[in-house]
C-alpha atoms as a PDB file:
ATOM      1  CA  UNK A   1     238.297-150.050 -43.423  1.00  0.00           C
ATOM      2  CA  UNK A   2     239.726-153.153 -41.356  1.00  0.00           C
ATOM      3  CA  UNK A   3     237.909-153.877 -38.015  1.00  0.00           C
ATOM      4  CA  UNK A   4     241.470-155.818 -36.521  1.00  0.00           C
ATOM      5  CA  UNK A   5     243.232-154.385 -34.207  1.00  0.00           C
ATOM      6  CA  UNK A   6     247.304-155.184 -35.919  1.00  0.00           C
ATOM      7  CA  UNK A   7     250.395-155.350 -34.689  1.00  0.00           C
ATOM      8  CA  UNK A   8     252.919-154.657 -38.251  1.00  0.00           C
ATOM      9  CA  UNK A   9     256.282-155.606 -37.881  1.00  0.00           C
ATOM     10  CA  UNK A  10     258.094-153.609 -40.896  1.00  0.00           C
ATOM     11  CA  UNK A  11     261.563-154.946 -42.176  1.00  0.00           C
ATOM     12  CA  UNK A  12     264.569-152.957 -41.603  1.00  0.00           C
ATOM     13  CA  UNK A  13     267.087-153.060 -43.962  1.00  0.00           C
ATOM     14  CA  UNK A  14     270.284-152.440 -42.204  1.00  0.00           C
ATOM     15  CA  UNK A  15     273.980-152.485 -42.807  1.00  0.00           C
ATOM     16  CA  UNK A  16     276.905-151.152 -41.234  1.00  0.00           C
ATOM     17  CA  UNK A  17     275.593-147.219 -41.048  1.00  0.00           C
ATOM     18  CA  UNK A  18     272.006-148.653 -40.012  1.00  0.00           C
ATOM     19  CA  UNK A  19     269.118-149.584 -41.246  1.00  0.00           C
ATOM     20  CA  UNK A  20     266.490-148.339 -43.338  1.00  0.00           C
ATOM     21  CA  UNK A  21     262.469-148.983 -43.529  1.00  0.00           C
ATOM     22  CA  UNK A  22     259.045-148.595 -45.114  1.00  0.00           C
ATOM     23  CA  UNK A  23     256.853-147.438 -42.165  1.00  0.00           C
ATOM     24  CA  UNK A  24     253.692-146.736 -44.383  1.00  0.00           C
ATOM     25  CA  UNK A  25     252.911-147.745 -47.827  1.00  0.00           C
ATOM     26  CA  UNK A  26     249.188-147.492 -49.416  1.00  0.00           C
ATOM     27  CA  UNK A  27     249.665-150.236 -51.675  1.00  0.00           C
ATOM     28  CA  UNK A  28     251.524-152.590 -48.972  1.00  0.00           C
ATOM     29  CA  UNK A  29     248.721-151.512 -46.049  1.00  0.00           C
ATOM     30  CA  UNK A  30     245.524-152.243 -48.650  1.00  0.00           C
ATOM     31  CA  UNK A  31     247.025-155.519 -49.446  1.00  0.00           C
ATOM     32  CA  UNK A  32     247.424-156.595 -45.260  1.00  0.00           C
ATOM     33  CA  UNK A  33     243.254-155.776 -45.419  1.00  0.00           C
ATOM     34  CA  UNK A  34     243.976-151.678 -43.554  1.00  0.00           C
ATOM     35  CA  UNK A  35     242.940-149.435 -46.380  1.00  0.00           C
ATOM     36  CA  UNK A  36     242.318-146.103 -44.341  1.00  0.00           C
ATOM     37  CA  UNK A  37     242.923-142.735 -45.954  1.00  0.00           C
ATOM     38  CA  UNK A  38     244.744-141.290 -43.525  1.00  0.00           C
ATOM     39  CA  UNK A  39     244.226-137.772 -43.324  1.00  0.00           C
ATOM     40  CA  UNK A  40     246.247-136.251 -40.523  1.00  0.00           C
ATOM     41  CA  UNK A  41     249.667-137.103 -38.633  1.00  0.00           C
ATOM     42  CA  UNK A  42     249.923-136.534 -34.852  1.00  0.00           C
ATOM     43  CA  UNK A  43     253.147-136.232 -32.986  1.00  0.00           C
ATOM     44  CA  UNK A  44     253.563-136.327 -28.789  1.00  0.00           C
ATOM     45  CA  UNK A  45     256.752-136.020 -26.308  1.00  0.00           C
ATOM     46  CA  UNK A  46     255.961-137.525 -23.221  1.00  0.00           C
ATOM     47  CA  UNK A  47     259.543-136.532 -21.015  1.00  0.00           C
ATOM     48  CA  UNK A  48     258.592-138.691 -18.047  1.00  0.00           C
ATOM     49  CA  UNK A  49     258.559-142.110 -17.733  1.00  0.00           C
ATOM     50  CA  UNK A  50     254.802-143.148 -16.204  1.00  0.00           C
ATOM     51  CA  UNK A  51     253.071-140.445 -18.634  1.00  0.00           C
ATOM     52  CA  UNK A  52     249.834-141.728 -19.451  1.00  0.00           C
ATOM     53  CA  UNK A  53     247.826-140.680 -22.112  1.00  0.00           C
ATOM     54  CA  UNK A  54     244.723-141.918 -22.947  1.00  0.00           C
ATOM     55  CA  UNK A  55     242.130-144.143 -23.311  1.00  0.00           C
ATOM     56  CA  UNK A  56     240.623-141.805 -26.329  1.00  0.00           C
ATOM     57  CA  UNK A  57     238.364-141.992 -29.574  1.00  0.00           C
ATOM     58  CA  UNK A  58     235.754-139.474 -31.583  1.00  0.00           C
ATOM     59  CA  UNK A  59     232.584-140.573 -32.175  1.00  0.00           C
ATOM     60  CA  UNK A  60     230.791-140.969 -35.462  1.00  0.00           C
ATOM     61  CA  UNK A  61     230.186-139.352 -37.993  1.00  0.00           C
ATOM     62  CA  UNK A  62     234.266-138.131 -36.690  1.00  0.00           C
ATOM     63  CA  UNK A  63     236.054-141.615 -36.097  1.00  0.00           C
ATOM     64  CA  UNK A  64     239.169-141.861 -35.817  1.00  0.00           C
ATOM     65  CA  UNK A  65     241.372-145.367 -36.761  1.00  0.00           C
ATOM     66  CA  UNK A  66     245.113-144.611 -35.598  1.00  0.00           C
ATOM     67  CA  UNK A  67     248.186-146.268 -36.784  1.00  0.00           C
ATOM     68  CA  UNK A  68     250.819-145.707 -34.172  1.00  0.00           C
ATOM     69  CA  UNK A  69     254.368-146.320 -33.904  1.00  0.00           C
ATOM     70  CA  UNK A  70     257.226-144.794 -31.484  1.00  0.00           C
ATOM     71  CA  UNK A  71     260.016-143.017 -32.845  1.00  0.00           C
ATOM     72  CA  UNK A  72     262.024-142.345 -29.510  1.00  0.00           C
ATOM     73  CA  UNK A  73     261.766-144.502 -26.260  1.00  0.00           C
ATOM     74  CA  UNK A  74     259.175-147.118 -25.157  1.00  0.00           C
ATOM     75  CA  UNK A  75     255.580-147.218 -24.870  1.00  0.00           C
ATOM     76  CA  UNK A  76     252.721-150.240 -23.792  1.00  0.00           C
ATOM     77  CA  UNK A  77     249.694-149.055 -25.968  1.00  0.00           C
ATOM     78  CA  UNK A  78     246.838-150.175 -25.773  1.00  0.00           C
ATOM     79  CA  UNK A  79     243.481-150.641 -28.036  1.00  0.00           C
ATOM     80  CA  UNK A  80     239.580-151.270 -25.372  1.00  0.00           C
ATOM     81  CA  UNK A  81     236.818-152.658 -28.032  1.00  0.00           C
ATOM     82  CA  UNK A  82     233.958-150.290 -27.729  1.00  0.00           C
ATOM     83  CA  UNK A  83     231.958-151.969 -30.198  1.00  0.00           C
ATOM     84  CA  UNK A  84     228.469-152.681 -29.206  1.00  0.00           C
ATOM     85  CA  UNK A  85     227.122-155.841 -29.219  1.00  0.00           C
ATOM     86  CA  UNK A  86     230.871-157.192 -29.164  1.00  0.00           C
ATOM     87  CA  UNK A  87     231.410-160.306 -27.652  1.00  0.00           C
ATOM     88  CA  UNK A  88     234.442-158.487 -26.278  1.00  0.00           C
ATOM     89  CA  UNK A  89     233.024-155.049 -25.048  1.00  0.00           C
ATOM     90  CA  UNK A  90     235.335-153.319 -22.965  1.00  0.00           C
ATOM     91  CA  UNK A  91     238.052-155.997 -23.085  1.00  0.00           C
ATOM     92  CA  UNK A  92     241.510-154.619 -24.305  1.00  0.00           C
ATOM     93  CA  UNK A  93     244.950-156.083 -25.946  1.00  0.00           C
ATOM     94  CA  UNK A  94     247.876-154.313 -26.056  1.00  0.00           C
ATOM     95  CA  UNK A  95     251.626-154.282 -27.463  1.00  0.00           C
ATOM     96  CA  UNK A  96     255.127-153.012 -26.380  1.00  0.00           C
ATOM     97  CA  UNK A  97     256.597-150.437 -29.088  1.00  0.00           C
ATOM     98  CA  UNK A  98     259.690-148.765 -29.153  1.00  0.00           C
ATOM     99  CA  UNK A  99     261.747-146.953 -31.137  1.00  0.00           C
ATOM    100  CA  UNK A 100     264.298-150.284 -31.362  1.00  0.00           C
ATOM    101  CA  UNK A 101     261.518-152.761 -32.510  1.00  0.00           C
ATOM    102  CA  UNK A 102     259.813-150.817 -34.647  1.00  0.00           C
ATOM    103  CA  UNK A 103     256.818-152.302 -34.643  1.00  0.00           C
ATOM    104  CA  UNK A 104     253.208-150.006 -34.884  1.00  0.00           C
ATOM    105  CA  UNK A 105     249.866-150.629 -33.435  1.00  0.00           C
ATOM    106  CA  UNK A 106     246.440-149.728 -36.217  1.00  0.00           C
ATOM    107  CA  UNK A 107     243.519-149.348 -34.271  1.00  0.00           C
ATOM    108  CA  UNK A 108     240.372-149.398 -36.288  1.00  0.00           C
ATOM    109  CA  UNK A 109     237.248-146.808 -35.618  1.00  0.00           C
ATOM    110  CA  UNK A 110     235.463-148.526 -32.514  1.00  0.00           C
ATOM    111  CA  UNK A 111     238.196-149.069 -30.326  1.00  0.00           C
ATOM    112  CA  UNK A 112     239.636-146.555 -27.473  1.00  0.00           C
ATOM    113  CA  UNK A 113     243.150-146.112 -27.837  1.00  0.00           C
ATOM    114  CA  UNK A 114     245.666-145.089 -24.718  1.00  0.00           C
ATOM    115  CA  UNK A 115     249.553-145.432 -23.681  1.00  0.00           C
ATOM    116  CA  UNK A 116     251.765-145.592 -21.089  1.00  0.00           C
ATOM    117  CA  UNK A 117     255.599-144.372 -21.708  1.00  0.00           C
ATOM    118  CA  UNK A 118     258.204-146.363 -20.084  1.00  0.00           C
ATOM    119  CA  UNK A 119     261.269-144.643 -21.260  1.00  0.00           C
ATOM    120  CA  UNK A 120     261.830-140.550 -20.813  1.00  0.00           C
ATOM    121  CA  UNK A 121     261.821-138.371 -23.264  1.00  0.00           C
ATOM    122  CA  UNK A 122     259.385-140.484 -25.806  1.00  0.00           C
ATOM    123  CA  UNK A 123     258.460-139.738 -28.971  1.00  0.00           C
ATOM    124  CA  UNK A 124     255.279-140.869 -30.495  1.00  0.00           C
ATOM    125  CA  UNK A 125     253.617-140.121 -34.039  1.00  0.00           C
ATOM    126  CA  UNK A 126     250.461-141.347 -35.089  1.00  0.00           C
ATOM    127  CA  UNK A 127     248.339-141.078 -38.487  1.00  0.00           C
ATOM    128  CA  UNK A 128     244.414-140.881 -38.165  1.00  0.00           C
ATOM    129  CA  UNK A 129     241.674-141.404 -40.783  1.00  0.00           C
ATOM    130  CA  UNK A 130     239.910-137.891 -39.586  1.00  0.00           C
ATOM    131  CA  UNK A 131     240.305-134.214 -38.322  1.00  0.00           C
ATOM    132  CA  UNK A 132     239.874-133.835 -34.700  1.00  0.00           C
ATOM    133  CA  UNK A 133     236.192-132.773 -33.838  1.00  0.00           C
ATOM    134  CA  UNK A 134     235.950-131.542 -30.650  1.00  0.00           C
ATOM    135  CA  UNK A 135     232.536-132.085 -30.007  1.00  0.00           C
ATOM    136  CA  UNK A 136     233.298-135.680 -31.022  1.00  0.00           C
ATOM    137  CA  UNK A 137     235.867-135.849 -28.733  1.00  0.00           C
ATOM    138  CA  UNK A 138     235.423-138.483 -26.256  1.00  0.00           C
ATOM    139  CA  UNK A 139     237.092-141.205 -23.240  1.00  0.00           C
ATOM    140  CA  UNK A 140     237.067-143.544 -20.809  1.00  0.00           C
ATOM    141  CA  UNK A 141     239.118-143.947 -17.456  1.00  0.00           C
ATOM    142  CA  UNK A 142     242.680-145.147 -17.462  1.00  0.00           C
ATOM    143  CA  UNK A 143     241.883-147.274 -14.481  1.00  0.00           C
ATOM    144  CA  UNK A 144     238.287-148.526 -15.273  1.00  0.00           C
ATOM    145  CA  UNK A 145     237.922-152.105 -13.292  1.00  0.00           C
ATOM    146  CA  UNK A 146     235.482-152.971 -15.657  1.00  0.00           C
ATOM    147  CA  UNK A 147     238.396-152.706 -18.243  1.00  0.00           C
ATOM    148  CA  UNK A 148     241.175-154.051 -16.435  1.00  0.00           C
ATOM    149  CA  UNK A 149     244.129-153.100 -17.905  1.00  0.00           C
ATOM    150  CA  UNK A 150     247.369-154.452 -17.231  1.00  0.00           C
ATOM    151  CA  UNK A 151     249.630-151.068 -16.905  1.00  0.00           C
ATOM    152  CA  UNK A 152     252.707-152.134 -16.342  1.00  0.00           C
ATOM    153  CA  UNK A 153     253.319-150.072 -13.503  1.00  0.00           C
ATOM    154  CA  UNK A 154     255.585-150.919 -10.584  1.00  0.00           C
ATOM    155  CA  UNK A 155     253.503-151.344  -7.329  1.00  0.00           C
ATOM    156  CA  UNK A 156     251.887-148.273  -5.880  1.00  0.00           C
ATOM    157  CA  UNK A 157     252.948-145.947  -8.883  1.00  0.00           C
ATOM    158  CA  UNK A 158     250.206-143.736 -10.163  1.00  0.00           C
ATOM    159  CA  UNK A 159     250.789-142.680 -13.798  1.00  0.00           C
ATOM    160  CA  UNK A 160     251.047-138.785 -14.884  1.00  0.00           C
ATOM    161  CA  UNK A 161     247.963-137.720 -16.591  1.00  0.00           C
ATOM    162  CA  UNK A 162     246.587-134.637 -17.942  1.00  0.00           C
ATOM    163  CA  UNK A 163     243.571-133.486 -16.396  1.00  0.00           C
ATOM    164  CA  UNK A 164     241.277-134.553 -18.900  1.00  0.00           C
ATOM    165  CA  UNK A 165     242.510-137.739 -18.594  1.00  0.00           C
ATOM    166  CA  UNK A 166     241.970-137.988 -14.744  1.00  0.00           C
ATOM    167  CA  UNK A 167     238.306-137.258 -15.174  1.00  0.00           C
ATOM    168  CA  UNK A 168     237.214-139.325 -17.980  1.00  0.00           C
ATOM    169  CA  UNK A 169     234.024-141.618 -17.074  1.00  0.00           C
ATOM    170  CA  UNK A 170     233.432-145.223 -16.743  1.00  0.00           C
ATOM    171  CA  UNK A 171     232.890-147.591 -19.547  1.00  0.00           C
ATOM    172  CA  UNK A 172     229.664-148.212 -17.544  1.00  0.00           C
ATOM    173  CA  UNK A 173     228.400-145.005 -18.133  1.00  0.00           C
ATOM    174  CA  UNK A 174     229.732-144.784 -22.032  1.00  0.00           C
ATOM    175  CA  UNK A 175     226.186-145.444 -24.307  1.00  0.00           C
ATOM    176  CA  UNK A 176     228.671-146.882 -27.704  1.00  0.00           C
ATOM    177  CA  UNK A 177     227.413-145.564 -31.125  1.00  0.00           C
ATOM    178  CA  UNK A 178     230.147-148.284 -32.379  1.00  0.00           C
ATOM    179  CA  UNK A 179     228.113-151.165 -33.932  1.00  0.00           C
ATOM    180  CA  UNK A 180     229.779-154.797 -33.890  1.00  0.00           C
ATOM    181  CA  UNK A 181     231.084-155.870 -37.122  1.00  0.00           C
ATOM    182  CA  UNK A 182     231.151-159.670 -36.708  1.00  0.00           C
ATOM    183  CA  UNK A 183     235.527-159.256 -36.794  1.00  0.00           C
ATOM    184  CA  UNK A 184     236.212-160.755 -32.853  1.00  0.00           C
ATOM    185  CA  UNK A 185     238.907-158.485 -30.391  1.00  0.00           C
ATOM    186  CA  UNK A 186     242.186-160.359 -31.019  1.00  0.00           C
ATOM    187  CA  UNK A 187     245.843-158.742 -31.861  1.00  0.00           C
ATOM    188  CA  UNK A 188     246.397-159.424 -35.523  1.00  0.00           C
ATOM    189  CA  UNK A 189     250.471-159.904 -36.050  1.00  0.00           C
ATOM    190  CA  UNK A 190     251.879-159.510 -39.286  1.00  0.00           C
END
């Protein structure tokens, strides 16, 4: 399992009718350092623009790695380290995709993963590396200050969130089973 957080870039091969890409390969993700057995594939509409979902993760023995992409619209999603011990704890990076560029966001075990939609009607799928576990289930807040995270909201605009997402507690208050790996919090482009 890779500990970076990676923005992929597939290529499109396109011609007059459009274009046509690889979005997921075994062989091709192994050899980029991600070789998760991805076990599941998750699918979300979002129809207004400002829906937030997120920040989630499951817990050991249940974690989850996600590689993301969006399929219809715009989303800013973003991956918090959780990792304990982390010389970035609780600091976050994060990446515009959209259903034009393509690109897709893996998140590693460790790492809470949330995102905002900034197109309606948007389409997101997901793979994960396990089942959900309810009891495993877990989140922080959105709007955590120890967190930071630059939403890009437009001034005074609260996002839409379900209501498990407008309770979720502080990182403060989050005891991490995630254990530091050594690999620092930085946005791996390939």
């Amino acid at each position: 399992m890779s500990s970076k957080v990676t923005l992929i870039n597939p290529k499109r091969f396109g011609d007059d009718r459009g274009w046509f890409t690889e979005v997921y390969s075994t062989k091709k993700f192994s050899d980029i350092g991600i070789a998760d057995e991805f076990v599941q594939d998750n699918h979300s509409l979002s129809v207004p623009v400002g829906t937030l979902r997120g920040l989630h993760f499951q817990t050991p023995p249940y974690g989850q790695a996600k590689l993301v992409r969006c399929i219809r619209g715009k989303i800013f999603d973003v991956a918090v380290d959780l990792r304990r011990g982390s010389p970035s704890y609780g600091k976050w990076v994060g990446a515009e995709l959209s259903a034009e560029n393509g690109r897709q966001l893996y998140i590693p075990v460790g790492f809470a993963h949330g995102f905002l939609t900034l197109e309606p009607s948007t389409e997101v799928t997901y793979k994960v590396t396990d089942f959900y576990a309810p009891a495993n289930d877990g989140g922080i807040a959105w709007n955590d200050q120890q967190v930071n995270i630059d939403w890009p909201l437009a001034d005074g605009v609260e996002p839409l969130l379900s209501p498990k997402d407008e309770n979720q507690p502080l990182l403060s208050a989050f005891d991490s089973p995630f254990a530091y790996d050594g690999e620092p919090l930085q946005l791996h482009e390939i």
